[in-house]
N, C-alpha and C. Protein backbone atom coordinates (compact mmCIF):
# COMPACT_ATOMS: atom_id res chain seq x y z
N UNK A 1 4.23 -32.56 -43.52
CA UNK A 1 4.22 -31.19 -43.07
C UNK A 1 3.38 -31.13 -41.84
N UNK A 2 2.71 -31.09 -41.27
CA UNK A 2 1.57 -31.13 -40.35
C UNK A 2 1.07 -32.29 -39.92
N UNK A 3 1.69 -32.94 -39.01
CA UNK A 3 0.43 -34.12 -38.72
C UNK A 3 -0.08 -33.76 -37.63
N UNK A 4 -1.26 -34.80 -36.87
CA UNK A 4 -1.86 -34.26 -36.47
C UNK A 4 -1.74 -33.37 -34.81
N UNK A 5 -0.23 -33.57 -34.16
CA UNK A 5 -0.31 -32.57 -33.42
C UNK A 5 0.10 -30.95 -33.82
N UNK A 6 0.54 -31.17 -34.88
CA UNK A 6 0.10 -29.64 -35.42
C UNK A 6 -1.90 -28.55 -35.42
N UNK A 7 -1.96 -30.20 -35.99
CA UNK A 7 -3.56 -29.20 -36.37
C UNK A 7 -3.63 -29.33 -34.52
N UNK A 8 -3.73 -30.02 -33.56
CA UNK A 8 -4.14 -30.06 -32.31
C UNK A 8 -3.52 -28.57 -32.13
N UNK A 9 -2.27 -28.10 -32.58
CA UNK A 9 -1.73 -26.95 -31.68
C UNK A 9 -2.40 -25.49 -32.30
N UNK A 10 -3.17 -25.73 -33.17
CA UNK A 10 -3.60 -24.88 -33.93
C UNK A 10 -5.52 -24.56 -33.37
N UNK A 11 -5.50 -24.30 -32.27
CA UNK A 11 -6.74 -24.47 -32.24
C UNK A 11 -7.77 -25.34 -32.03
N UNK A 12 -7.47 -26.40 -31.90
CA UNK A 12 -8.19 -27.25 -31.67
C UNK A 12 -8.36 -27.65 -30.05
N UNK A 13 -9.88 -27.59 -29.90
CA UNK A 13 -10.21 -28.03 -28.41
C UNK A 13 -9.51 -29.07 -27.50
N UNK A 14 -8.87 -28.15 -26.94
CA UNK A 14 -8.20 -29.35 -25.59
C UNK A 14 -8.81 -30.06 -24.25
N UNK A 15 -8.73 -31.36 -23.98
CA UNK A 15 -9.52 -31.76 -22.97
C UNK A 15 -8.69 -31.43 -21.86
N UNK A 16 -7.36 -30.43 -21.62
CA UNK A 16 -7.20 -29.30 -20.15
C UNK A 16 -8.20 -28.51 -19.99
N UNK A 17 -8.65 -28.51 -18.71
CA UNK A 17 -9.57 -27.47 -18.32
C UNK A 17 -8.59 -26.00 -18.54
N UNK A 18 -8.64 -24.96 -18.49
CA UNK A 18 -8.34 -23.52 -18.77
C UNK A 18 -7.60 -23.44 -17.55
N UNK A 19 -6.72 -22.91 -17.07
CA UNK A 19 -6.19 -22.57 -16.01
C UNK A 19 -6.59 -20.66 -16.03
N UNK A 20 -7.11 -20.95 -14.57
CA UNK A 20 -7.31 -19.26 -14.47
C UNK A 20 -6.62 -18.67 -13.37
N UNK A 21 -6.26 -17.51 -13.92
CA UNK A 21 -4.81 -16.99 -12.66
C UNK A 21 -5.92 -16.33 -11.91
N UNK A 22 -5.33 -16.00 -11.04
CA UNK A 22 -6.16 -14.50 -9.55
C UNK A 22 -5.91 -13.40 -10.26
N UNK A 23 -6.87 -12.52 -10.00
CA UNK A 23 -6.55 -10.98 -10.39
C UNK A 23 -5.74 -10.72 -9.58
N UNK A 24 -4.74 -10.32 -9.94
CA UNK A 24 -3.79 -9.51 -9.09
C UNK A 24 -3.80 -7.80 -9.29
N UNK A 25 -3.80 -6.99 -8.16
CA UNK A 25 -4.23 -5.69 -8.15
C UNK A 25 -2.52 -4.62 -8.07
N UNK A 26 -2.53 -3.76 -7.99
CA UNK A 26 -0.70 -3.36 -7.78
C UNK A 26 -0.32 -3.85 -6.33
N UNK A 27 0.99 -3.78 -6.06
CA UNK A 27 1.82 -4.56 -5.29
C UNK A 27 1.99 -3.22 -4.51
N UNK A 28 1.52 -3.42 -3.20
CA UNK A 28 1.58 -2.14 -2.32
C UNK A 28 3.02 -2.12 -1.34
N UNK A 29 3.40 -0.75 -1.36
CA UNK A 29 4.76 -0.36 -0.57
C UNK A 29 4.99 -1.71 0.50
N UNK A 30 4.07 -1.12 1.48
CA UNK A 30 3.62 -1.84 2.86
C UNK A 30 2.85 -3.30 2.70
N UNK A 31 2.84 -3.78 3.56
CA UNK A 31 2.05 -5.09 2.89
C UNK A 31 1.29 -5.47 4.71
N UNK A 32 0.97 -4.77 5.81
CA UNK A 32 0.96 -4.90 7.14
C UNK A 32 -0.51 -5.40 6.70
N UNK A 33 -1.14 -4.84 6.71
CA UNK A 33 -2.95 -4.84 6.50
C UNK A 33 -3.46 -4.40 5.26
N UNK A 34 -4.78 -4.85 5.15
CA UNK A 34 -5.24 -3.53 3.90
C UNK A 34 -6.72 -2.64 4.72
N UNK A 35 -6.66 -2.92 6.02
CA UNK A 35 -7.55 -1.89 6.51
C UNK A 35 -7.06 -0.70 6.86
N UNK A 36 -7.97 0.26 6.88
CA UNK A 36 -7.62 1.32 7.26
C UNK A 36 -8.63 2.42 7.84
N UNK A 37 -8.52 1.88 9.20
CA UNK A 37 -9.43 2.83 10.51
C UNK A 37 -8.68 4.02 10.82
N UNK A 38 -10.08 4.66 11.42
CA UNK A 38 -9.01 5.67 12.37
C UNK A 38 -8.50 5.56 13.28
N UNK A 39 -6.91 6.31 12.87
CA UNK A 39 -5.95 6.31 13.84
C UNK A 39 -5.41 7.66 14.68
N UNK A 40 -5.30 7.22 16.09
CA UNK A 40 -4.62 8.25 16.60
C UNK A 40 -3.72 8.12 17.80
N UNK A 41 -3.02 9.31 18.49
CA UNK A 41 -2.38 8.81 19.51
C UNK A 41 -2.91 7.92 20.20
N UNK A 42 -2.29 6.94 21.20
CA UNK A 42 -3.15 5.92 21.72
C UNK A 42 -3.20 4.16 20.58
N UNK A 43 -3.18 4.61 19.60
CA UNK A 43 -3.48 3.20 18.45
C UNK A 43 -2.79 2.30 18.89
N UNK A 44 -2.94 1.18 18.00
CA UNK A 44 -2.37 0.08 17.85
C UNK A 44 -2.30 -0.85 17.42
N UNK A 45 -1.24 -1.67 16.61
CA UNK A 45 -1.56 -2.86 15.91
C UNK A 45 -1.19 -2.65 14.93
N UNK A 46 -1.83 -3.70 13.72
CA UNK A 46 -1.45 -3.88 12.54
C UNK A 46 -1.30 -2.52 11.37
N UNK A 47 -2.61 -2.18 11.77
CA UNK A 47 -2.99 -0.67 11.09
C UNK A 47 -2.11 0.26 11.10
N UNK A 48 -1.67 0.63 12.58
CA UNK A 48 -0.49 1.44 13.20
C UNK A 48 1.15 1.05 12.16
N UNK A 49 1.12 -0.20 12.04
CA UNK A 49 2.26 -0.74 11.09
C UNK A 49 2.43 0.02 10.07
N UNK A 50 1.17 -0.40 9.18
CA UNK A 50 0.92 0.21 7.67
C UNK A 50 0.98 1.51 7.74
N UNK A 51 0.73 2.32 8.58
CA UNK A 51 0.53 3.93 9.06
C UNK A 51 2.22 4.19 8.87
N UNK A 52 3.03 3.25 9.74
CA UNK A 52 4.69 4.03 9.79
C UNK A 52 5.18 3.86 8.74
N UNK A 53 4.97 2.54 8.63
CA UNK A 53 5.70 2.06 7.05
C UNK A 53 5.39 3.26 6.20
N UNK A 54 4.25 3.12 5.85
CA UNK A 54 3.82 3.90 4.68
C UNK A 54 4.25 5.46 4.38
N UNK A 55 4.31 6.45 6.00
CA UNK A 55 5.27 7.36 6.23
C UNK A 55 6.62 7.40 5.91
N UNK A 56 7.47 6.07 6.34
CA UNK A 56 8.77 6.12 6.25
C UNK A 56 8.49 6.22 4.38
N UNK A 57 7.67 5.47 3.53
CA UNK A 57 7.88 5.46 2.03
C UNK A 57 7.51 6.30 1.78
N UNK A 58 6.53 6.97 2.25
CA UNK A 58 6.02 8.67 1.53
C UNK A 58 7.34 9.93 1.55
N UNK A 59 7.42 9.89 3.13
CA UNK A 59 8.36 11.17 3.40
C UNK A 59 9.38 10.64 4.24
N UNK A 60 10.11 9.31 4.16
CA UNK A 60 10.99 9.04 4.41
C UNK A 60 11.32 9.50 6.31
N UNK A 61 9.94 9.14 7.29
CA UNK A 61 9.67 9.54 8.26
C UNK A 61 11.08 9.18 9.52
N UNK A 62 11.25 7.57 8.94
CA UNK A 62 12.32 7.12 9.92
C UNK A 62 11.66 6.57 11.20
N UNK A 63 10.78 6.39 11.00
CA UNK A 63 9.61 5.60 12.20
C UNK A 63 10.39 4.20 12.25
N UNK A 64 10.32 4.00 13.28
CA UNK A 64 10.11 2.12 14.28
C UNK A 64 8.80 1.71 13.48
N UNK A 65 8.48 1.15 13.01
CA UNK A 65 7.31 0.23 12.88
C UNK A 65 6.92 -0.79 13.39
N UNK A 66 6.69 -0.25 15.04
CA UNK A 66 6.39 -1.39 15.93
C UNK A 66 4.97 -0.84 16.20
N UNK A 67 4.09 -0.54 15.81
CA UNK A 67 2.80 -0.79 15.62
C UNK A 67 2.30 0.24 16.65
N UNK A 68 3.00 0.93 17.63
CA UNK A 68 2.82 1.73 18.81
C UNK A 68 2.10 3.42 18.03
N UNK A 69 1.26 3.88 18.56
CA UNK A 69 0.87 5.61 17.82
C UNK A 69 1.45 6.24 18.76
N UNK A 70 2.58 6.90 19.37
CA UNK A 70 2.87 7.75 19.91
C UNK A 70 2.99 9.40 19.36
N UNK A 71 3.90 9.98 20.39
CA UNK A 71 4.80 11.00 19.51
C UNK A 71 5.34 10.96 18.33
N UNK A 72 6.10 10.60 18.27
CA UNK A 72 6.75 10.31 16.90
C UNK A 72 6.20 9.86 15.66
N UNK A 73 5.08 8.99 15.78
CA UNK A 73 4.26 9.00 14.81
C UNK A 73 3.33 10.28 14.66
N UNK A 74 3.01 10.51 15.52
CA UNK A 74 2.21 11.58 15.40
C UNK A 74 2.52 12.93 14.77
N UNK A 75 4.13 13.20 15.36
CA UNK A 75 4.25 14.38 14.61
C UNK A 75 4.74 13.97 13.03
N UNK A 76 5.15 12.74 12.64
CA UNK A 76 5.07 12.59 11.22
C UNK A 76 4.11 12.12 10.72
N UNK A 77 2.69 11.80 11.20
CA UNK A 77 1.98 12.45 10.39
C UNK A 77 1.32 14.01 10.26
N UNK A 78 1.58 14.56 11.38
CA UNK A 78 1.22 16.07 11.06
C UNK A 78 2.34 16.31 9.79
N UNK A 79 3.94 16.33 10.04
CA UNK A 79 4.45 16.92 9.08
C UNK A 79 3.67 16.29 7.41
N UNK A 80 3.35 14.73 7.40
CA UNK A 80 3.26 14.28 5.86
C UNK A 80 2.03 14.95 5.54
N UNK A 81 1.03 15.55 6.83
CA UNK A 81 -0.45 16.53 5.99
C UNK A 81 0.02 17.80 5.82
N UNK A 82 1.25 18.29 6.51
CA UNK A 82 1.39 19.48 6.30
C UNK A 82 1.95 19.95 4.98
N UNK A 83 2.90 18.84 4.60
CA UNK A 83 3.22 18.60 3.56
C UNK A 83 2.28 18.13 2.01
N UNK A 84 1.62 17.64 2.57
CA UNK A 84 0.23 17.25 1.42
C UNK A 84 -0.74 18.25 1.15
N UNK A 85 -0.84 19.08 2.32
CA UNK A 85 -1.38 20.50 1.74
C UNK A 85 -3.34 19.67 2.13
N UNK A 86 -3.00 19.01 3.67
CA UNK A 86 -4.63 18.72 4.05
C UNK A 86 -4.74 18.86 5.30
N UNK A 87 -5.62 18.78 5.99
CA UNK A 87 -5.97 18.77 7.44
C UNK A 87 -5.04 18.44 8.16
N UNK A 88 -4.19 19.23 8.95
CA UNK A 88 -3.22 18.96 10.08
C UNK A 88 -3.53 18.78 11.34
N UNK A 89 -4.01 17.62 11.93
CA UNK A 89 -4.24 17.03 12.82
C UNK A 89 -3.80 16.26 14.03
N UNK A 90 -3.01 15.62 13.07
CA UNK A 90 -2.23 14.72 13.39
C UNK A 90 -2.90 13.12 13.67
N UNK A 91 -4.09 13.04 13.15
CA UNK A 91 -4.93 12.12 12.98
C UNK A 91 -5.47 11.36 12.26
N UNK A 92 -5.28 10.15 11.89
CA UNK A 92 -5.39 9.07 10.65
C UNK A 92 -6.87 9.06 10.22
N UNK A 93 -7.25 9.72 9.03
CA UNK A 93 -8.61 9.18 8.66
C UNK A 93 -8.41 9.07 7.48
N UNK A 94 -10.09 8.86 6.38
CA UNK A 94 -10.19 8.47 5.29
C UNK A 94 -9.23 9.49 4.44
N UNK A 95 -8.71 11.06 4.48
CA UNK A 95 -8.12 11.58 3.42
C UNK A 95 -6.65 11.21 3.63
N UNK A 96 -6.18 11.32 4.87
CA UNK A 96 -5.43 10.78 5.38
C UNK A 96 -4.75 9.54 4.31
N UNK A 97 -5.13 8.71 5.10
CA UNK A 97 -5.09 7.31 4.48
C UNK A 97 -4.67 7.14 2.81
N UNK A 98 -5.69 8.07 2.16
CA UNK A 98 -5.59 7.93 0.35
C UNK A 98 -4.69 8.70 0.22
N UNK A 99 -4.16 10.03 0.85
CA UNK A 99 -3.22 10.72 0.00
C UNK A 99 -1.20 9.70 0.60
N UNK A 100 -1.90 9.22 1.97
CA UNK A 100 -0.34 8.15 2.44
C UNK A 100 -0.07 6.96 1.74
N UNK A 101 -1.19 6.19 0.93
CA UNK A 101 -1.52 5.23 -0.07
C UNK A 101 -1.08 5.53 -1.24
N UNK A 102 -1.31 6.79 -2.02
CA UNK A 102 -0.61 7.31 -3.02
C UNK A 102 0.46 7.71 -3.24
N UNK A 103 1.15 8.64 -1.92
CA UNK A 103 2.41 8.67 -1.99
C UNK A 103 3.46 7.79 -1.43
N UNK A 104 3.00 6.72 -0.53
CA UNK A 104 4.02 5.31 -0.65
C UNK A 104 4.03 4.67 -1.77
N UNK A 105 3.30 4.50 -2.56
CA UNK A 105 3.57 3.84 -3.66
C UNK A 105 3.96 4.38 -4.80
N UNK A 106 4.19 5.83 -4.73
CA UNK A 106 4.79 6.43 -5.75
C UNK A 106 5.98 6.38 -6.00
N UNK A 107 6.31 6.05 -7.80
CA UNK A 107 8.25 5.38 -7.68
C UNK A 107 8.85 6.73 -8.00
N UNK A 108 8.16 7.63 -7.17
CA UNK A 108 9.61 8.94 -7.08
C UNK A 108 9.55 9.13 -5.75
N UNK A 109 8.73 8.14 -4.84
CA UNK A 109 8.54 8.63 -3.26
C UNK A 109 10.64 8.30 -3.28
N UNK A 110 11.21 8.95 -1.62
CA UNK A 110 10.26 9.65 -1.03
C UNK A 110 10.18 10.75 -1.23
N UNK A 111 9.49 11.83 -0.60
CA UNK A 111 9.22 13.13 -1.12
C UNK A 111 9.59 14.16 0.19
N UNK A 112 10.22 15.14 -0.30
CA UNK A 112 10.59 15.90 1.01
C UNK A 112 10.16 17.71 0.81
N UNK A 113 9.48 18.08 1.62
CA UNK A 113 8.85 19.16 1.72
C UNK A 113 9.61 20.30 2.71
């Protein structure tokens, strides 16, 4: 009935070291950066990426995500604060940022106001 790689599978100390996975955290919409400065007309770069992307997944903006802050970014993010019911600016900061973070990754985005 049992020999002894049974009792081995039962508990008994193995000379494998433990394999330990990475914490893995949720799997974000965008994947451009994970910083997030302020942005405004004028920007640029990676940040600027995560900024359109994250628009096009919130409110389905329809941005280029070529990293550029113009017009067009600009007025979608005024519409996604106007729509969020926060500071209409048209300017990327910290509230900014958390409420475009929450609603790209939301699985009922996108959301239309």
């Amino acid at each position: 009935m049992g020999g002894p790689a049974a009792a081995a599978s039962q508990g008994a100390p193995s000379s494998e070291p433990a394999k330990v996975l990475p914490a893995q955290g949720p799997i974000d919409a965008c994947e451009y950066t994970d910083r997030r400065p302020n942005l405004q007309r004028g920007s640029s770069g990676s940040a600027v990426r995560q900024l359109q992307c994250y628009l096009n997944e919130a409110i389905d903006a329809g941005l280029r995500e070529d990293g550029r802050f113009g017009g067009q970014t600009r007025n979608a993010v005024r519409d996604f604060q106007q729509c969020a019911d926060i500071a209409v600016d048209g300017r990327v900061g910290s509230q900014s940022w958390s409420f475009l973070s929450f609603w790209a990754n939301d699985p009922d985005r996108p959301f239309f106001c």
